[in-house]
PDB file of N, CA and C in Angstrom:
ATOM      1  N   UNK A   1      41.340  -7.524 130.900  1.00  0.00           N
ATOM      2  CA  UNK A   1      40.601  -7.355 129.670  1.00  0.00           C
ATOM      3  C   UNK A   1      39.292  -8.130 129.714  1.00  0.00           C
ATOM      4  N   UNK A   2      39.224  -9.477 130.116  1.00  0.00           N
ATOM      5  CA  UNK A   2      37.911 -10.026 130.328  1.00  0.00           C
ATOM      6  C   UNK A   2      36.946  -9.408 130.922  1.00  0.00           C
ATOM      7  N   UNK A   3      37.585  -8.534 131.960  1.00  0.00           N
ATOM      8  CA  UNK A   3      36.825  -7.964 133.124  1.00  0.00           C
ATOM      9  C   UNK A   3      35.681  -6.620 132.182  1.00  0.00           C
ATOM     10  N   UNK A   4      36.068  -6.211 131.468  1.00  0.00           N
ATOM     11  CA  UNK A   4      35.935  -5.362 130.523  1.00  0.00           C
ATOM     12  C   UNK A   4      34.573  -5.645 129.386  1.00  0.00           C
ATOM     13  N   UNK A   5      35.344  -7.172 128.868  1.00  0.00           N
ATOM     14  CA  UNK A   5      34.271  -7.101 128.456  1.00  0.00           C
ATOM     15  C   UNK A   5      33.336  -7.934 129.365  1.00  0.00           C
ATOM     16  N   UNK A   6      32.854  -8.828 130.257  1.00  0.00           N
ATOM     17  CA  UNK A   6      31.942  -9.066 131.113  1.00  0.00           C
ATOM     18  C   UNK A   6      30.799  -7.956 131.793  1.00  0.00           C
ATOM     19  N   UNK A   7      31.903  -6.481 131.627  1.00  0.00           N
ATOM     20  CA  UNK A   7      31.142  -5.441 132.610  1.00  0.00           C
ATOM     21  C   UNK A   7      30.462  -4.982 131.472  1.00  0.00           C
ATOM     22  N   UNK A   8      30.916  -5.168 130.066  1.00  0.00           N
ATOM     23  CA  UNK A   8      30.348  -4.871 128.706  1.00  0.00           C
ATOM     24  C   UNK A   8      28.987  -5.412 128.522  1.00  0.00           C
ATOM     25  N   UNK A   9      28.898  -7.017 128.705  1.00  0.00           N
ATOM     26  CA  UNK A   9      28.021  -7.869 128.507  1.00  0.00           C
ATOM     27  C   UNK A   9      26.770  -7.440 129.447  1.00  0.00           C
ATOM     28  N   UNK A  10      27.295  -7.036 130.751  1.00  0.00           N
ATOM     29  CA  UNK A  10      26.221  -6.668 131.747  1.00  0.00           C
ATOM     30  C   UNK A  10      25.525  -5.663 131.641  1.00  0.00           C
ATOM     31  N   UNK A  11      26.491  -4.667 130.947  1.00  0.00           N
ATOM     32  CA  UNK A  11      25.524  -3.125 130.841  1.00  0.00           C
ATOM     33  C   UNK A  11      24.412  -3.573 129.445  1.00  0.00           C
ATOM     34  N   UNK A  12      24.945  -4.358 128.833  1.00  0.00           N
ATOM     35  CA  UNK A  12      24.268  -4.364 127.683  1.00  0.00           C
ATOM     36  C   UNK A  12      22.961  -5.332 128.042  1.00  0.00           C
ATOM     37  N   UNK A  13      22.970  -6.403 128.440  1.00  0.00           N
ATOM     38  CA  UNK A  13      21.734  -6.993 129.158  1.00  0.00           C
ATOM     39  C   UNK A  13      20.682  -5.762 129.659  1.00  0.00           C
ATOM     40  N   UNK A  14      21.529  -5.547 130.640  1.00  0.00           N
ATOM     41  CA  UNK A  14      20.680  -3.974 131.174  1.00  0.00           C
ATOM     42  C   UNK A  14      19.700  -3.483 130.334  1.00  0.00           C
ATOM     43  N   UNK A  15      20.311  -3.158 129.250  1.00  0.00           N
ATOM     44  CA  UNK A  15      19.817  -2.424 128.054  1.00  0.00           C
ATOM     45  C   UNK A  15      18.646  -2.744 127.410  1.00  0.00           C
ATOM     46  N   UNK A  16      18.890  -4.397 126.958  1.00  0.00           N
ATOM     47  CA  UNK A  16      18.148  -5.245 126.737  1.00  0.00           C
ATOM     48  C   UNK A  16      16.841  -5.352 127.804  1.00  0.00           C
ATOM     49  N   UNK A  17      16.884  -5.200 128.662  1.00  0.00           N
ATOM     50  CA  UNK A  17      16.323  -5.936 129.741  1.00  0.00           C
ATOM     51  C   UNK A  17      15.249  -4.666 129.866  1.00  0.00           C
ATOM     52  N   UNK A  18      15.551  -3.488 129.905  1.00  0.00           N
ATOM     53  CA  UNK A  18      14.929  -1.816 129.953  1.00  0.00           C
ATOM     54  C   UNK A  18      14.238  -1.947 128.748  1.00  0.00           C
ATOM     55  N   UNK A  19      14.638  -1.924 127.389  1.00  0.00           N
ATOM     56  CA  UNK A  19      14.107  -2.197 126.106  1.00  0.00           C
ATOM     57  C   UNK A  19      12.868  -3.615 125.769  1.00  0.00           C
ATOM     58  N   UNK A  20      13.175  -4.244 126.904  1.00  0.00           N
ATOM     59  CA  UNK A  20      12.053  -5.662 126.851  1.00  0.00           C
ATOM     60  C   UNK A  20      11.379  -5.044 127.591  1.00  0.00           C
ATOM     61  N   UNK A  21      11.226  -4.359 128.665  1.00  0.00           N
ATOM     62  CA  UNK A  21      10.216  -4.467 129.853  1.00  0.00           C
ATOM     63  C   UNK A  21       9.198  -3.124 128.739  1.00  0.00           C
ATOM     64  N   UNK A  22      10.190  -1.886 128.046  1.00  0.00           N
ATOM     65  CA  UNK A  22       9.671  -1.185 127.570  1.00  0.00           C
ATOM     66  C   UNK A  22       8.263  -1.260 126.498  1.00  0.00           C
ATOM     67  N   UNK A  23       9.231  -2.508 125.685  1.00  0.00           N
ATOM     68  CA  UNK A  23       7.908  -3.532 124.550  1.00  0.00           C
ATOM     69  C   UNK A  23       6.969  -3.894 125.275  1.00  0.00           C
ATOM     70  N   UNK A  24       7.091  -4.408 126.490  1.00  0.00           N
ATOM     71  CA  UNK A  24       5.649  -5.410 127.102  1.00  0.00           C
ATOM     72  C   UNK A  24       4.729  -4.413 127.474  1.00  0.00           C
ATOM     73  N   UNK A  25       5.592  -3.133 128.311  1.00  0.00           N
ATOM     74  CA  UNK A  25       4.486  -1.932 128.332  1.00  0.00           C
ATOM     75  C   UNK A  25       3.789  -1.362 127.156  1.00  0.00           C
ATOM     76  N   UNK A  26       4.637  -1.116 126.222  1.00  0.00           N
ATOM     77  CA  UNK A  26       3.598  -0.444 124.906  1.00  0.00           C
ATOM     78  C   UNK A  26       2.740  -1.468 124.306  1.00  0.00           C
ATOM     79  N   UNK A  27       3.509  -2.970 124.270  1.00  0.00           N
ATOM     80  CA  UNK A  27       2.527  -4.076 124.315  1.00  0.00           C
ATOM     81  C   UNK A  27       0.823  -4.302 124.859  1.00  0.00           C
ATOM     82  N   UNK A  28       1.162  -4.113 126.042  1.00  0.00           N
ATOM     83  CA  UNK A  28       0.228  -3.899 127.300  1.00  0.00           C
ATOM     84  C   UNK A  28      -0.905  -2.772 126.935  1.00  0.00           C
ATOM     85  N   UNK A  29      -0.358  -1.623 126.858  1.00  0.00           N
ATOM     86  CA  UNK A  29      -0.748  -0.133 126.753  1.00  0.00           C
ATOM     87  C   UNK A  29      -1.738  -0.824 125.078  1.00  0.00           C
ATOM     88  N   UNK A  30      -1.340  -1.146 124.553  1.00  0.00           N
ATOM     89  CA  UNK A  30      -1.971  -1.057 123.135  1.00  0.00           C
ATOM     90  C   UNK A  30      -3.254  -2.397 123.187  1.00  0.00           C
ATOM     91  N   UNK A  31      -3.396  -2.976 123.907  1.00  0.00           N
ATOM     92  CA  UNK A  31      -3.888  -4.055 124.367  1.00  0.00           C
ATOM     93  C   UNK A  31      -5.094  -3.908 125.120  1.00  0.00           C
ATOM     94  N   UNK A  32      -4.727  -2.834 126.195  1.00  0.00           N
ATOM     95  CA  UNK A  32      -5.531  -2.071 126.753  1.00  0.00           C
ATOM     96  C   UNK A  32      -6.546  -0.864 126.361  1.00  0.00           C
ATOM     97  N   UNK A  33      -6.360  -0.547 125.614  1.00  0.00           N
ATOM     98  CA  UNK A  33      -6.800   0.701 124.166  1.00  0.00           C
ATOM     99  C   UNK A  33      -7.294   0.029 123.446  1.00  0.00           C
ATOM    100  N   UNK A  34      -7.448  -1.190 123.030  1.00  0.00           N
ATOM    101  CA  UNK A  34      -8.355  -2.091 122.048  1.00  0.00           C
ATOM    102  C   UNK A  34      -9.284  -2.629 122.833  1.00  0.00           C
ATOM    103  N   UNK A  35      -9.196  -2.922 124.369  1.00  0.00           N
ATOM    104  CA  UNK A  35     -10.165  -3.507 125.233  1.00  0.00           C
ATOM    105  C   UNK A  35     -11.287  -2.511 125.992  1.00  0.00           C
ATOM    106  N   UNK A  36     -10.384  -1.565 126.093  1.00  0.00           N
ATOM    107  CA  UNK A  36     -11.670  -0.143 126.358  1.00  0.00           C
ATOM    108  C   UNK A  36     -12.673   0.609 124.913  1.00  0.00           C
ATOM    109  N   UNK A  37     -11.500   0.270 123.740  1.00  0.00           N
ATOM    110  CA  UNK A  37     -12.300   0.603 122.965  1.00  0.00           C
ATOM    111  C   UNK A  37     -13.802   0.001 122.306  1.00  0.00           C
ATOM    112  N   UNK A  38     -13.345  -1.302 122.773  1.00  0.00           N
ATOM    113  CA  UNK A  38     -14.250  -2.501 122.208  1.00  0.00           C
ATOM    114  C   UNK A  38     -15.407  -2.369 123.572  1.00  0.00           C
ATOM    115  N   UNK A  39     -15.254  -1.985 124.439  1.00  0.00           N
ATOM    116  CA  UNK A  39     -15.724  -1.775 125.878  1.00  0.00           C
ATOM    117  C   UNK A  39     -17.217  -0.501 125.444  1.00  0.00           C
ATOM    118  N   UNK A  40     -16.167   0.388 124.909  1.00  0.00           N
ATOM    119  CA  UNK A  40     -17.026   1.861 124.143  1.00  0.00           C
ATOM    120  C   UNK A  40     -17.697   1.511 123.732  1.00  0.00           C
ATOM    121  N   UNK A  41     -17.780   0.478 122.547  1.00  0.00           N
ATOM    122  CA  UNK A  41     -18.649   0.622 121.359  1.00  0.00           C
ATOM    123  C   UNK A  41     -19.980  -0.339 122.143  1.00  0.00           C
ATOM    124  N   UNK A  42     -19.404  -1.615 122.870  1.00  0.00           N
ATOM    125  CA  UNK A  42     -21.002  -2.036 123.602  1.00  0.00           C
ATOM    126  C   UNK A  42     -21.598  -1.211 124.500  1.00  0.00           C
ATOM    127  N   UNK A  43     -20.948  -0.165 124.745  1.00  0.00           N
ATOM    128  CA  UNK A  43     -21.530   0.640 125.825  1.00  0.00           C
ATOM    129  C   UNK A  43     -22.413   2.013 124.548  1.00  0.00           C
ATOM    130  N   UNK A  44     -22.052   2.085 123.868  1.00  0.00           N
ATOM    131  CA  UNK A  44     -22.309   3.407 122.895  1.00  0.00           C
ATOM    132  C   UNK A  44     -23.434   2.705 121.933  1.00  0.00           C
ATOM    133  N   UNK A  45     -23.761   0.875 121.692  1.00  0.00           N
ATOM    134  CA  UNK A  45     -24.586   1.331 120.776  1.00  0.00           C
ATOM    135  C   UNK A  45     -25.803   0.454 121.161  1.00  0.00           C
ATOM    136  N   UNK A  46     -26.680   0.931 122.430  1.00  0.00           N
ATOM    137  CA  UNK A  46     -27.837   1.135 122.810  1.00  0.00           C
ATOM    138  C   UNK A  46     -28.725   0.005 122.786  1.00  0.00           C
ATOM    139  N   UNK A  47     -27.734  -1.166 123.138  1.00  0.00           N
ATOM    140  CA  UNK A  47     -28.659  -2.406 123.452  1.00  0.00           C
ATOM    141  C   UNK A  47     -28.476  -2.910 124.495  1.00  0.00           C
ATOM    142  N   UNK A  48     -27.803  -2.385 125.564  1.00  0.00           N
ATOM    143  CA  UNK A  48     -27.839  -2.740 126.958  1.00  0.00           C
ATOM    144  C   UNK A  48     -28.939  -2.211 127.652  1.00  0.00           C
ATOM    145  N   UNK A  49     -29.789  -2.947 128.906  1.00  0.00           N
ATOM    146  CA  UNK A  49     -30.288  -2.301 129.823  1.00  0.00           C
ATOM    147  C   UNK A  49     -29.458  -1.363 130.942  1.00  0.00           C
ATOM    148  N   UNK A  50     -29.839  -0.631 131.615  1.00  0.00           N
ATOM    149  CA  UNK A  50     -29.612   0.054 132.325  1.00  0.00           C
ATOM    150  C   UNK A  50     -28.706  -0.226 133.128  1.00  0.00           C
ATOM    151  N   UNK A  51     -29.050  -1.176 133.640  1.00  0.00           N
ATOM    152  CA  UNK A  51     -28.076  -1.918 134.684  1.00  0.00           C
ATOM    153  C   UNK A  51     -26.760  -2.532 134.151  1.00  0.00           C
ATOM    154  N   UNK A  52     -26.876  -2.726 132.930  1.00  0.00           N
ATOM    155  CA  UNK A  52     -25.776  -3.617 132.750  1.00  0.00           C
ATOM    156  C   UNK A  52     -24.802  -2.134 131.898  1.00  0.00           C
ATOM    157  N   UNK A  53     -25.166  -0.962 130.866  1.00  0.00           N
ATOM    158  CA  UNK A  53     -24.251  -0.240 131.377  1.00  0.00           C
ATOM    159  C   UNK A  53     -23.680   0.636 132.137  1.00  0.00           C
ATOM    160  N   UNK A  54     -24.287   0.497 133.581  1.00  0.00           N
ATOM    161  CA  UNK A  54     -24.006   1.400 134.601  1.00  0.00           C
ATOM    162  C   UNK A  54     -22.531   0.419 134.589  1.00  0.00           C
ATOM    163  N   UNK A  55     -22.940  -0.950 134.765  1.00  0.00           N
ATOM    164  CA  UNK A  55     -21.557  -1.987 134.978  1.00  0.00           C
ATOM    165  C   UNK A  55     -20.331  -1.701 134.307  1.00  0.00           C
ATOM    166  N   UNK A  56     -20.751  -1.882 132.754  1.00  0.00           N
ATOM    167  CA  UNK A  56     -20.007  -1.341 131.785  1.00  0.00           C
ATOM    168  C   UNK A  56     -18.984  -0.670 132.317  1.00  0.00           C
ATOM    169  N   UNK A  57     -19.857   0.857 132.344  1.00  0.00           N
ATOM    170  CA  UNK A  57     -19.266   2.321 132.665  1.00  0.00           C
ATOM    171  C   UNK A  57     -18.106   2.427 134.258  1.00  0.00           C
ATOM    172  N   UNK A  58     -18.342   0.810 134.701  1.00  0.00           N
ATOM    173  CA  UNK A  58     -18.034   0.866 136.019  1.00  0.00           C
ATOM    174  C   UNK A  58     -16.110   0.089 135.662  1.00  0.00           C
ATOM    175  N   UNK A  59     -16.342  -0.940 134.818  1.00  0.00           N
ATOM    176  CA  UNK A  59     -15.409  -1.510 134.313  1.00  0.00           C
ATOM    177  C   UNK A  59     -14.577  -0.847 133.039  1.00  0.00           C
ATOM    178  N   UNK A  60     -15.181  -0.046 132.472  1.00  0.00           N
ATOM    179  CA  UNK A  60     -14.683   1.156 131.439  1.00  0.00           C
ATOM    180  C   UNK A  60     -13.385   2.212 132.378  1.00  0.00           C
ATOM    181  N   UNK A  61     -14.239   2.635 133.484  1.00  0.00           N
ATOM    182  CA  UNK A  61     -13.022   3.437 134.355  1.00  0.00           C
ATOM    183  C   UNK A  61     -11.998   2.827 135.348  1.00  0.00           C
ATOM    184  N   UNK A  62     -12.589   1.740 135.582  1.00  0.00           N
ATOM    185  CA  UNK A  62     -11.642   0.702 135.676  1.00  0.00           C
ATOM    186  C   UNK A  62     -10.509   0.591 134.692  1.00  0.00           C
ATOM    187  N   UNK A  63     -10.878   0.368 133.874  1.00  0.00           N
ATOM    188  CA  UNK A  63      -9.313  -0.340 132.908  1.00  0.00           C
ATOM    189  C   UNK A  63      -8.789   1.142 132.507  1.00  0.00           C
ATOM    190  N   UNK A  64      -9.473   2.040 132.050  1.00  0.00           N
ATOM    191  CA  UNK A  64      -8.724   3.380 132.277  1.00  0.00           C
ATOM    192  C   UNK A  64      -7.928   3.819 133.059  1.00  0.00           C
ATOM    193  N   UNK A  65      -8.085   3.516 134.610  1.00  0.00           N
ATOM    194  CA  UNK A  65      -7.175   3.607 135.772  1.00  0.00           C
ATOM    195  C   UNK A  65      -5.965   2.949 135.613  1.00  0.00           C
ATOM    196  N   UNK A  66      -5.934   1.856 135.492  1.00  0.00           N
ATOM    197  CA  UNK A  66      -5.074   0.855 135.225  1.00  0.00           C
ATOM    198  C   UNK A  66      -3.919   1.354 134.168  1.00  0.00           C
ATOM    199  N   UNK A  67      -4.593   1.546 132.389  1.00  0.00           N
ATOM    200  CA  UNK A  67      -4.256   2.259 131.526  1.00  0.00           C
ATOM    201  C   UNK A  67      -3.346   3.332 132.284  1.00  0.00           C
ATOM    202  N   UNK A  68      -3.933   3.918 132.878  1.00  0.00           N
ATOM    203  CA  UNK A  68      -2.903   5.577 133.065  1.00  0.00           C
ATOM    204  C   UNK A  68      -1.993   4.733 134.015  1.00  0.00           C
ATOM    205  N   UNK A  69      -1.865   3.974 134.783  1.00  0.00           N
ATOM    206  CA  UNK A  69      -1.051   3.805 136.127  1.00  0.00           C
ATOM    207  C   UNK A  69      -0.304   3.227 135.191  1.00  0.00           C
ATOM    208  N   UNK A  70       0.150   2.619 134.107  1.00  0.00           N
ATOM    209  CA  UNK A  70       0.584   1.937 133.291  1.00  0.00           C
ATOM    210  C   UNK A  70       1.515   2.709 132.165  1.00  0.00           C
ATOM    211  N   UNK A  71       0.942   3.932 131.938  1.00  0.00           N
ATOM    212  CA  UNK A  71       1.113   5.237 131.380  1.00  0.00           C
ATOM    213  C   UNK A  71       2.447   5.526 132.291  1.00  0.00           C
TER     214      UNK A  71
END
């Protein structure tokens, strides 16, 4: 009977453990969507030189990549 519930305790960690990693991703994911967005708006409202949002635009598809691999 112990055995039972121990194998109980373990699946359920499991569970736990799938359900935590799950939070840190949508965590993550939502984290990431506020940092590209905030990324957008210095890139969208027309006080950078040239150079600096080519950079931008360079670090914008950057964290997008990331974003989807994360996805």
């Amino acid at each position: 009977m112990a055995q039972a519930s121990t194998t109980a305790a373990t699946s359920n960690g499991k569970a736990r453990s799938k359900a935590t990693k799950a939070q840190d991703a949508i965590s993550l994911l939502k984290a990431d969507h506020e940092e590209v967005a905030a990324m957008f708006k210095k890139f969208e409202n027309g006080r950078l030189t040239s150079d600096r949002r080519l950079k931008l635009a360079g670090e914008i598809c950057r964290a997008l990549s990331v974003h989807t691999q994360i996805e």
